[in-house]
N, C-alpha and C. Protein backbone atom coordinates (compact mmCIF):
# COMPACT_ATOMS: atom_id res chain seq x y z
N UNK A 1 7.59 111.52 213.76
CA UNK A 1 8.04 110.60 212.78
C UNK A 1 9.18 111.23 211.99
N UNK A 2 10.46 110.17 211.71
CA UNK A 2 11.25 110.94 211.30
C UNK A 2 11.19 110.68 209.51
N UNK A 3 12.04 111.52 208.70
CA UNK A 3 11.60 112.06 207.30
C UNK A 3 12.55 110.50 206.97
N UNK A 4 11.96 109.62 206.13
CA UNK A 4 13.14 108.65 205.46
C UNK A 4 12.70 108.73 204.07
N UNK A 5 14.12 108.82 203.57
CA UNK A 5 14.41 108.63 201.91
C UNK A 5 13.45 107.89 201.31
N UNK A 6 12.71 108.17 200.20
CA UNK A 6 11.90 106.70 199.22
C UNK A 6 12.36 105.98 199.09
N UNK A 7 13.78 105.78 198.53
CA UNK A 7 14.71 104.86 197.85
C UNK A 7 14.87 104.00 199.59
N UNK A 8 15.39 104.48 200.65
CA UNK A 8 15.43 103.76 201.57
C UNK A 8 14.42 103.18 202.56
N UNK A 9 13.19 103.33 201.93
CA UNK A 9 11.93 102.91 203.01
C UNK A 9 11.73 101.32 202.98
N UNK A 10 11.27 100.67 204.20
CA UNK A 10 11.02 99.25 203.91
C UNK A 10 9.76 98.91 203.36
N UNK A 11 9.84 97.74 202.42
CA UNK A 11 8.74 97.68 201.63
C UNK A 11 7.12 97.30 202.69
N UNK A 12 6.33 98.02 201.81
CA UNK A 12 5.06 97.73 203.04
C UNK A 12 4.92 96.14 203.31
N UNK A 13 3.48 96.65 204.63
CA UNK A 13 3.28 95.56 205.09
C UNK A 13 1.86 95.26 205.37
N UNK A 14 1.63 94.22 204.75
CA UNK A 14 -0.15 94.28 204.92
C UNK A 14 -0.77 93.19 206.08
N UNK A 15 -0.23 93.13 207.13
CA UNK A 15 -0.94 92.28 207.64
C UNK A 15 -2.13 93.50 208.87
N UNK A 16 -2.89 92.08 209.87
CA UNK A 16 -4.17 93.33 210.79
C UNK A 16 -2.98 94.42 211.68
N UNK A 17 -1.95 94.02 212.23
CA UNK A 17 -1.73 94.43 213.50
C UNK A 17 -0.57 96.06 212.68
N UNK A 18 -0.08 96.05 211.45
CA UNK A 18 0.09 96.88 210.96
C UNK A 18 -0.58 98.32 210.94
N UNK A 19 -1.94 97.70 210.62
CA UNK A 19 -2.85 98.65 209.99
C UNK A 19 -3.62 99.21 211.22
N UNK A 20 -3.71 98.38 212.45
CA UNK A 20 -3.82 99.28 213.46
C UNK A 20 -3.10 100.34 214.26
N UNK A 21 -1.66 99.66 213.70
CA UNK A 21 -0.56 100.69 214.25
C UNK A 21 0.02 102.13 214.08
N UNK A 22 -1.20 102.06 212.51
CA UNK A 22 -1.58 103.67 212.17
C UNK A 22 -2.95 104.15 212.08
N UNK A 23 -3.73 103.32 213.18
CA UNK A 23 -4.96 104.02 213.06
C UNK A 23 -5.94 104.19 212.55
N UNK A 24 -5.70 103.70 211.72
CA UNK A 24 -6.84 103.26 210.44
C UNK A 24 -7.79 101.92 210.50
N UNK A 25 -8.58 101.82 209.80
CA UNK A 25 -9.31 101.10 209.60
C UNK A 25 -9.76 100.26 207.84
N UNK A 26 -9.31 101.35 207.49
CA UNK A 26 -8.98 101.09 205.82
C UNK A 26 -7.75 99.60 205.63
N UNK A 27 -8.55 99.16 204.44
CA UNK A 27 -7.25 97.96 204.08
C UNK A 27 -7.13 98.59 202.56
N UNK A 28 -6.07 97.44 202.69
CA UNK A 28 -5.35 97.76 201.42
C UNK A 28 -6.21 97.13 199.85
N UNK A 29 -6.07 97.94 199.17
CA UNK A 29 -6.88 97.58 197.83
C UNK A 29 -5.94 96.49 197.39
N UNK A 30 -5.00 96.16 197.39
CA UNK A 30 -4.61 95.06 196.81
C UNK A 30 -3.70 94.13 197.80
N UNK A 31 -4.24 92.80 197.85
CA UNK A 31 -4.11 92.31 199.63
C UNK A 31 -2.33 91.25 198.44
N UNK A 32 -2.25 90.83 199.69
CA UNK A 32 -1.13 89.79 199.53
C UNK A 32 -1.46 88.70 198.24
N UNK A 33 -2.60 87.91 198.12
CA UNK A 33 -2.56 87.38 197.34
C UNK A 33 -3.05 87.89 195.87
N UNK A 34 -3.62 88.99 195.99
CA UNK A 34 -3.63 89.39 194.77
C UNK A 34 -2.05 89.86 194.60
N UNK A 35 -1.42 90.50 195.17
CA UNK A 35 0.27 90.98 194.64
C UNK A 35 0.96 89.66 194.14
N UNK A 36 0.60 88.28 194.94
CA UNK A 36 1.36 87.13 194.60
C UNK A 36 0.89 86.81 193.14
N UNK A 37 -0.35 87.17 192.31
CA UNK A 37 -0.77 86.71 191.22
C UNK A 37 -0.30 87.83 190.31
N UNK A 38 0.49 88.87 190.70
CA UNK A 38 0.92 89.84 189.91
C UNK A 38 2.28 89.85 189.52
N UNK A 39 3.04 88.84 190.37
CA UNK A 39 4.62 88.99 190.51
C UNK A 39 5.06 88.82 188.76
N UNK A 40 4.39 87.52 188.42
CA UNK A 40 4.81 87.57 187.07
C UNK A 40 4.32 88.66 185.78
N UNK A 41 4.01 89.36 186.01
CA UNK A 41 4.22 90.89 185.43
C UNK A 41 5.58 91.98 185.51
N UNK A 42 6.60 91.39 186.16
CA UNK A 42 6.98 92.21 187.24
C UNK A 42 8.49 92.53 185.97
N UNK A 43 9.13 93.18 185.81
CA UNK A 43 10.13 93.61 184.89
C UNK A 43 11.06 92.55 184.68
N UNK A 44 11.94 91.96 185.32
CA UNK A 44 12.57 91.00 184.89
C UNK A 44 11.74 89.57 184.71
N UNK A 45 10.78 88.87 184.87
CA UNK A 45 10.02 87.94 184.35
C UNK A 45 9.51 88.12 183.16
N UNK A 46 8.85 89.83 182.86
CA UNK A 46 9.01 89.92 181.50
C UNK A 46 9.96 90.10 180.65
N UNK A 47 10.78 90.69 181.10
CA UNK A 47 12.47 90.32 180.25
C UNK A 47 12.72 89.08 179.79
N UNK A 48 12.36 88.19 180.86
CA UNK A 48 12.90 86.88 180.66
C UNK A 48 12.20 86.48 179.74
N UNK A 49 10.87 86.37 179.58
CA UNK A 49 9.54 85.85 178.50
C UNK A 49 10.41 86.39 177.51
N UNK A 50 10.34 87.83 177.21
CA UNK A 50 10.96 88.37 176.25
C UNK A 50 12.45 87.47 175.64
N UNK A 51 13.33 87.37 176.33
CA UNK A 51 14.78 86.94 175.99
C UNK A 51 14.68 85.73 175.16
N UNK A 52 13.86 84.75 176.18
CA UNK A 52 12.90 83.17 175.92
C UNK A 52 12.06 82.88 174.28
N UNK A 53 11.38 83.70 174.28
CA UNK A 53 10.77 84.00 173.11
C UNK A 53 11.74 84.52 171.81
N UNK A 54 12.32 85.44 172.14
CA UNK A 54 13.59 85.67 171.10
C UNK A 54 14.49 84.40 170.79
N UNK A 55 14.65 83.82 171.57
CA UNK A 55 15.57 82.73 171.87
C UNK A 55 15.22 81.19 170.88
N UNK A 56 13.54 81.20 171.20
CA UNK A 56 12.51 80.19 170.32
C UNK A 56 12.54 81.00 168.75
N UNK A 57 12.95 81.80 168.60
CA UNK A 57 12.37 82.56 167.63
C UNK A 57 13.93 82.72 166.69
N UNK A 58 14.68 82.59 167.25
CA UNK A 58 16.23 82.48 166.47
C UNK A 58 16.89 81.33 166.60
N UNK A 59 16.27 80.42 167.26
CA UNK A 59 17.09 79.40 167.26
C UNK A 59 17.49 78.83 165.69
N UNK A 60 16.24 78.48 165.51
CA UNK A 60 15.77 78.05 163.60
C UNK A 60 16.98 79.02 162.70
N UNK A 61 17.34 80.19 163.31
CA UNK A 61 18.09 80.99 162.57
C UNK A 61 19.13 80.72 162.38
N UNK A 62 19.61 80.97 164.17
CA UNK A 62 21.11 80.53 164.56
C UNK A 62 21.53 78.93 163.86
N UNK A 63 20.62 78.11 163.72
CA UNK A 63 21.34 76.31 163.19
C UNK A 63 21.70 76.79 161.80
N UNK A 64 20.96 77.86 161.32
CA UNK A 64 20.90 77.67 159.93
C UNK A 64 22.55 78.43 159.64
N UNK A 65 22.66 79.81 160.59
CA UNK A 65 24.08 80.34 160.86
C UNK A 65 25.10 79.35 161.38
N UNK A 66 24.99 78.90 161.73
CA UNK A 66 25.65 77.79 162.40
C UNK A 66 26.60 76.90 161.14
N UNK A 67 25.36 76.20 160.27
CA UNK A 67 25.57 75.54 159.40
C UNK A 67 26.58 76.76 158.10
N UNK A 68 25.87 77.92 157.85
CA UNK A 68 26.71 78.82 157.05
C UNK A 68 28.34 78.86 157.80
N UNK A 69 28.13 78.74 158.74
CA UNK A 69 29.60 79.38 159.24
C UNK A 69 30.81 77.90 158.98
N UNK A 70 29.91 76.99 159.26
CA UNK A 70 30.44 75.93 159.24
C UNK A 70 31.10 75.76 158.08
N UNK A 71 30.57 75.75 156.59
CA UNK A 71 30.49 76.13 155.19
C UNK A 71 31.47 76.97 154.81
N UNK A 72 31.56 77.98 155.52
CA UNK A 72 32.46 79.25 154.92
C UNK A 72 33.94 78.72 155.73
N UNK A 73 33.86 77.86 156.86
CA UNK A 73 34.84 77.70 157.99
C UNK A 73 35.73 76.34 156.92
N UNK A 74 35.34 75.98 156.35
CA UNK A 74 35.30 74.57 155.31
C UNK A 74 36.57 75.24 154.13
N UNK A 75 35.38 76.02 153.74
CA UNK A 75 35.69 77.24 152.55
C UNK A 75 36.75 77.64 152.71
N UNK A 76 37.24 78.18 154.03
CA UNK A 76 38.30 79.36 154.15
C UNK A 76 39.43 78.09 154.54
N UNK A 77 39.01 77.02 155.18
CA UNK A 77 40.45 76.38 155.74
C UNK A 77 40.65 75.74 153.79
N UNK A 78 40.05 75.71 153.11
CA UNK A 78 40.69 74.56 151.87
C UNK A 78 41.51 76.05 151.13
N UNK A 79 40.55 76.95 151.11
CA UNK A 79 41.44 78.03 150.63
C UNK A 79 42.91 78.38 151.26
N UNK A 80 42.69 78.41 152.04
CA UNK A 80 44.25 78.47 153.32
C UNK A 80 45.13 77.39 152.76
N UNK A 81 44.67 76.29 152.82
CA UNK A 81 45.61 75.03 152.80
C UNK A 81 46.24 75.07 150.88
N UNK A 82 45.60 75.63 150.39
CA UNK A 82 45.80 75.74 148.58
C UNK A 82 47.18 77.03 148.65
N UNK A 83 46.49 77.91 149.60
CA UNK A 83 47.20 79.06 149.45
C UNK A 83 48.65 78.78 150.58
N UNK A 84 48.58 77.91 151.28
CA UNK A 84 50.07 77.12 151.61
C UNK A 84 50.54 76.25 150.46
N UNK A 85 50.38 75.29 150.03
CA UNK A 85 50.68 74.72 149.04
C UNK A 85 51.59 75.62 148.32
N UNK A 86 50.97 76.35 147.58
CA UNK A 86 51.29 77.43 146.64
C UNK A 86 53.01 78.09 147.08
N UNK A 87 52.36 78.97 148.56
CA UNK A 87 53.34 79.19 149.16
C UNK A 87 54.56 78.33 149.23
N UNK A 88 54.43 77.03 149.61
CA UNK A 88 55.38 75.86 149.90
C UNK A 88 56.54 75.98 148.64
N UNK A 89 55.25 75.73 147.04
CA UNK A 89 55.53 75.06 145.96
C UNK A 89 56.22 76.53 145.37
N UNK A 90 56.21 77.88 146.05
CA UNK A 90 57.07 79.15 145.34
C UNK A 90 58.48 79.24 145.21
N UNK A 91 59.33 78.63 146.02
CA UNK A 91 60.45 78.72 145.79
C UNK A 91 60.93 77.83 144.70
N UNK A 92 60.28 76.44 144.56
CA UNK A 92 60.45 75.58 142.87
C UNK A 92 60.37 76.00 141.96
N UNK A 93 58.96 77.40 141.64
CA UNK A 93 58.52 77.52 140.71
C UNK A 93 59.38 78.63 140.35
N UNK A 94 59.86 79.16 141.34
CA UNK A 94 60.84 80.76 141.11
C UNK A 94 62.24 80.04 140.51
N UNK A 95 62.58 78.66 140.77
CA UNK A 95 64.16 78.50 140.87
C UNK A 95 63.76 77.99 139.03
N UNK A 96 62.96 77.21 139.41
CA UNK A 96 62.63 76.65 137.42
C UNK A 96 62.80 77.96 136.71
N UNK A 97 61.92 79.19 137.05
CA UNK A 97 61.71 80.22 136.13
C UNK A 97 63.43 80.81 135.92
N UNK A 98 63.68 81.06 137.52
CA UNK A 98 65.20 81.21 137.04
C UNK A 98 66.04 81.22 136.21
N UNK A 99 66.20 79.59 136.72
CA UNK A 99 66.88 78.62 135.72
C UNK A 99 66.60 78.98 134.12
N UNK A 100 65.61 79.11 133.66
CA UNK A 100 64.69 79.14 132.68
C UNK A 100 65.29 80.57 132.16
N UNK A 101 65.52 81.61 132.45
CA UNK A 101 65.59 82.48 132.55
C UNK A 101 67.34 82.82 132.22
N UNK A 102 68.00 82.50 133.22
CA UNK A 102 69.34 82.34 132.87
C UNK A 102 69.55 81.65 132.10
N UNK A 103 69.42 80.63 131.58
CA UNK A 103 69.51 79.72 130.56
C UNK A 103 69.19 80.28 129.37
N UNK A 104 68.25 80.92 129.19
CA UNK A 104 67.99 82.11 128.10
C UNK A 104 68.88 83.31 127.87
N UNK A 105 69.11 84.16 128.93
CA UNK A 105 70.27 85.19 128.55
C UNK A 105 71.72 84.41 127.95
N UNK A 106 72.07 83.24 128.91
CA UNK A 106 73.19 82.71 128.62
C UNK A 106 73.10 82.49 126.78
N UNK A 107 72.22 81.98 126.26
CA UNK A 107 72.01 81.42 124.77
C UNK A 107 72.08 82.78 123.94
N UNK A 108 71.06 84.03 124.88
CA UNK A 108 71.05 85.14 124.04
C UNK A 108 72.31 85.52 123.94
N UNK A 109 73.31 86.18 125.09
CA UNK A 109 74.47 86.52 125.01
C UNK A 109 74.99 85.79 124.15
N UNK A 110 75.42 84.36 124.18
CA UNK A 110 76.14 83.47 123.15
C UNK A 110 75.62 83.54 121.50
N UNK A 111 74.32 83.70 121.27
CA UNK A 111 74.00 84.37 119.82
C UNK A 111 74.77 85.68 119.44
N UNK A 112 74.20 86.44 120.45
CA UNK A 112 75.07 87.54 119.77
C UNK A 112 76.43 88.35 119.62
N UNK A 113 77.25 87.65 120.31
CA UNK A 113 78.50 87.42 120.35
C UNK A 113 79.00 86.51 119.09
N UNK A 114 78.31 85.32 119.03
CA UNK A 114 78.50 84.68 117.70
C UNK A 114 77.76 86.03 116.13
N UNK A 115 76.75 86.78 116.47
CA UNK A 115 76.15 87.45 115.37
C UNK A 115 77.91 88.64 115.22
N UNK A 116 78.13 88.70 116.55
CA UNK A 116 79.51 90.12 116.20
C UNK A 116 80.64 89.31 115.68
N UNK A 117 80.81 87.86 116.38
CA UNK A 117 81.58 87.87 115.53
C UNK A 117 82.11 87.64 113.96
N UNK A 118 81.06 87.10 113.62
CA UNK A 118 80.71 87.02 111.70
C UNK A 118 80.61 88.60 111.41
N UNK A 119 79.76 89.28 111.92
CA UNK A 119 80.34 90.97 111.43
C UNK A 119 81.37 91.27 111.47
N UNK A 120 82.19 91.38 112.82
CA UNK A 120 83.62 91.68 112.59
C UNK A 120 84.45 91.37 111.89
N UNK A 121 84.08 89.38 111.47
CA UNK A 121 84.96 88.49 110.09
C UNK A 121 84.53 89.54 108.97
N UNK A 122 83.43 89.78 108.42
CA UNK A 122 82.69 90.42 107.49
C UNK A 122 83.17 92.02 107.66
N UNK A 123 83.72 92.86 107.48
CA UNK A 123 84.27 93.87 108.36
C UNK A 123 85.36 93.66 107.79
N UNK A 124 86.15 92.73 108.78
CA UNK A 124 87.74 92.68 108.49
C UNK A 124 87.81 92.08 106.71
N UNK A 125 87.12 91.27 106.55
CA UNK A 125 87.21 91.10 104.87
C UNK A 125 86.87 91.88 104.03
N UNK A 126 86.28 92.95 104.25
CA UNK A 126 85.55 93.91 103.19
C UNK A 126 87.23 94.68 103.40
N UNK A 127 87.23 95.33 104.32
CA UNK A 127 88.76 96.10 104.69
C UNK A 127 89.86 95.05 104.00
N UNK A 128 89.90 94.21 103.86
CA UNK A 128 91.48 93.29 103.39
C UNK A 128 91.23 93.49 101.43
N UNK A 129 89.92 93.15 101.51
CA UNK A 129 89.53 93.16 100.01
C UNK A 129 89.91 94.71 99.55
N UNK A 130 89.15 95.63 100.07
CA UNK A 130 89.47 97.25 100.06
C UNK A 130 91.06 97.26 99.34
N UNK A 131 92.12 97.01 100.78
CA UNK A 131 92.82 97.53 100.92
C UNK A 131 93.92 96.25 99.42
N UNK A 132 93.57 95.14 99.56
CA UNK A 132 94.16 94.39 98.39
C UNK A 132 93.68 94.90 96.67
N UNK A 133 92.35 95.83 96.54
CA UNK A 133 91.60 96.06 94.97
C UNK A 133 92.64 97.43 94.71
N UNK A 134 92.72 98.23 96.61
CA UNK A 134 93.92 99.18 96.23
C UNK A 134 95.42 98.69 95.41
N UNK A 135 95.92 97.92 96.39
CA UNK A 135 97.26 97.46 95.24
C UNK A 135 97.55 97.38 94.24
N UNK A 136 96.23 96.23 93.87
CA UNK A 136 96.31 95.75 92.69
C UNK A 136 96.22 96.77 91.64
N UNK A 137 95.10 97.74 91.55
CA UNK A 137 94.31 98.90 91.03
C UNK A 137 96.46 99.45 90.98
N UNK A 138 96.63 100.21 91.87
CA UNK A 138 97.70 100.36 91.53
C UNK A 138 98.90 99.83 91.24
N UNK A 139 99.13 98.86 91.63
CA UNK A 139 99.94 98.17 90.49
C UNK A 139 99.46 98.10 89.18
N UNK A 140 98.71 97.97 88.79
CA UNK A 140 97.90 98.04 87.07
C UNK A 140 98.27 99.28 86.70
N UNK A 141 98.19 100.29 87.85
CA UNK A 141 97.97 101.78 87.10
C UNK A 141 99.55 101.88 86.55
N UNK A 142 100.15 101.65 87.55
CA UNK A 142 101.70 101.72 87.47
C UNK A 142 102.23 100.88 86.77
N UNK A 143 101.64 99.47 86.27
CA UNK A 143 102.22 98.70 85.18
C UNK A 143 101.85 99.53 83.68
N UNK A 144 100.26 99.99 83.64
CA UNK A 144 100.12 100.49 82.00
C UNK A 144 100.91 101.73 82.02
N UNK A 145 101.44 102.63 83.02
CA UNK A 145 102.17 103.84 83.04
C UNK A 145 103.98 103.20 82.41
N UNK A 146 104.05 101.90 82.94
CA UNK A 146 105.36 101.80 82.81
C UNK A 146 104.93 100.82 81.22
N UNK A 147 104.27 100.26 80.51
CA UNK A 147 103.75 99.36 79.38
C UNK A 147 103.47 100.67 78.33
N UNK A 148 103.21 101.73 78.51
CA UNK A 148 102.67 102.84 77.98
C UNK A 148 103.90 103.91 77.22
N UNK A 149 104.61 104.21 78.91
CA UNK A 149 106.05 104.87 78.68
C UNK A 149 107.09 103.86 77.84
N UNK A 150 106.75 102.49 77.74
CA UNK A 150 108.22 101.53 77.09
C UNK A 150 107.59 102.17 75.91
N UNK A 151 106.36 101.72 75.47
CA UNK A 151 105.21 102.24 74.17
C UNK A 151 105.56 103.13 73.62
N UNK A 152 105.62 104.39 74.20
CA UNK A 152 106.18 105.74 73.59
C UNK A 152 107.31 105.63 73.78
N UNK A 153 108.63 105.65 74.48
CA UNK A 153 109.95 105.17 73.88
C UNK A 153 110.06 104.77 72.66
N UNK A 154 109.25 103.36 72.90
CA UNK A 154 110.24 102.54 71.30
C UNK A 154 109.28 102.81 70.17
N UNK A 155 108.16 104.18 70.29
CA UNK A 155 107.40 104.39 69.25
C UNK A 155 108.32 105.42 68.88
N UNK A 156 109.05 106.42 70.26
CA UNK A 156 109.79 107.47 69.52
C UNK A 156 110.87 106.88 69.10
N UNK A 157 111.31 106.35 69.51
CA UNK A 157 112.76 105.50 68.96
C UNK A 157 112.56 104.84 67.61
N UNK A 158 111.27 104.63 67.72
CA UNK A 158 111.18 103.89 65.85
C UNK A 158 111.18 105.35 64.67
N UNK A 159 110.41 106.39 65.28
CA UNK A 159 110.47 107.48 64.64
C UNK A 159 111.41 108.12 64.28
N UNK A 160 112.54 108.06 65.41
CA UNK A 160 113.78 108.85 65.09
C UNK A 160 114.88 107.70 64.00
N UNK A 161 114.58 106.43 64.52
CA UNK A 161 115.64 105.87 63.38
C UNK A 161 114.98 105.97 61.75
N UNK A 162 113.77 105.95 61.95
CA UNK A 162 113.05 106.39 60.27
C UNK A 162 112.89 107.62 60.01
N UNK A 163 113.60 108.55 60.65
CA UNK A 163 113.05 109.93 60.29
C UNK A 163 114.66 110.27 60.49
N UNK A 164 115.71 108.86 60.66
CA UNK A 164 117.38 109.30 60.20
C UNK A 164 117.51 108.36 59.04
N UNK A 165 116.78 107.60 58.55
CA UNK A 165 116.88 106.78 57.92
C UNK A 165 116.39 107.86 56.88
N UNK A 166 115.21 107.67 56.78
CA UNK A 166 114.22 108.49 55.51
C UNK A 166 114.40 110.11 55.67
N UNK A 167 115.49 110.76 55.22
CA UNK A 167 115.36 112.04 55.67
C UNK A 167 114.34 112.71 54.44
N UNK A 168 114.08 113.71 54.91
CA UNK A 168 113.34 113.68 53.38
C UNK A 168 112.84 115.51 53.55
């Protein structure tokens, strides 16, 4: 008899003419129909029970996921569609602010251009006033110098004709 692999042997065989063909007289402890009442034990039938049973056992879960996803799927498209909107409605809201915006510097600049120029009027008049209190100031000084000097002249001139007059 030659040596064959486990993995490659053919699966047994239980019928009479087998079991004479090795001599024996012995049968098999577990005949054909008991193996047929065993099949469903067998690894993938219990997998399957198994999968089946999981399956009865999450369904109740999965509707209820189902329904959440549905909810959040609701959720996320109104959020999306707000957050286009938005998007859409950004370039209006940027050009108003703009607008809004330039329209403001323009007024500020124009205030304070109007504020310099009343300083500068205010400025140039303090300087005109300055330079006119100078004149005047001297012209005064230079009128009582010349009102002062006639003064002493014709005070000495009165002295000398009374002091040729009255010699004494």
């Amino acid at each position: 008899m030659s040596h064959v692999p486990r993995w490659n042997s053919p699966p047994p065989v239980y019928d009479a003419a087998s079991r004479q063909a090795f001599g024996t007289t012995l049968r098999p402890y577990l005949e054909l129909p008991h193996l047929l009442s065993l099949t469903w034990l067998a690894y993938p039938i219990l997998s399957l029970v198994f999968v089946v049973f999981r399956l009865l056992l999450s369904s109740a879960s999965a509707q209820d996921a189902v329904a959440n996803a549905k909810s959040e799927l609701l959720t996320s498209c109104k959020a999306a569609e707000r957050a286009a909107t938005g998007a859409a409605s950004m370039p209006r809201y940027m050009a108003a602010a703009t607008n809004q915006q330039i329209t403001d510097a323009v007024n500020g600049t124009m205030n304070a251009a109007r504020a310099t120029m009343v300083l500068a009027l205010t400025i140039m008049e303090a300087i005109i006033n300055f330079i006119i209190d100078t004149y005047r100031s001297t012209f005064l000084c230079f009128l009582e110098l010349v009102v002062r000097g006639a003064l002493s002249i014709l005070i000495g001139a009165v002295d000398e004709l009374h002091s040729h007059q009255h010699p004494e």
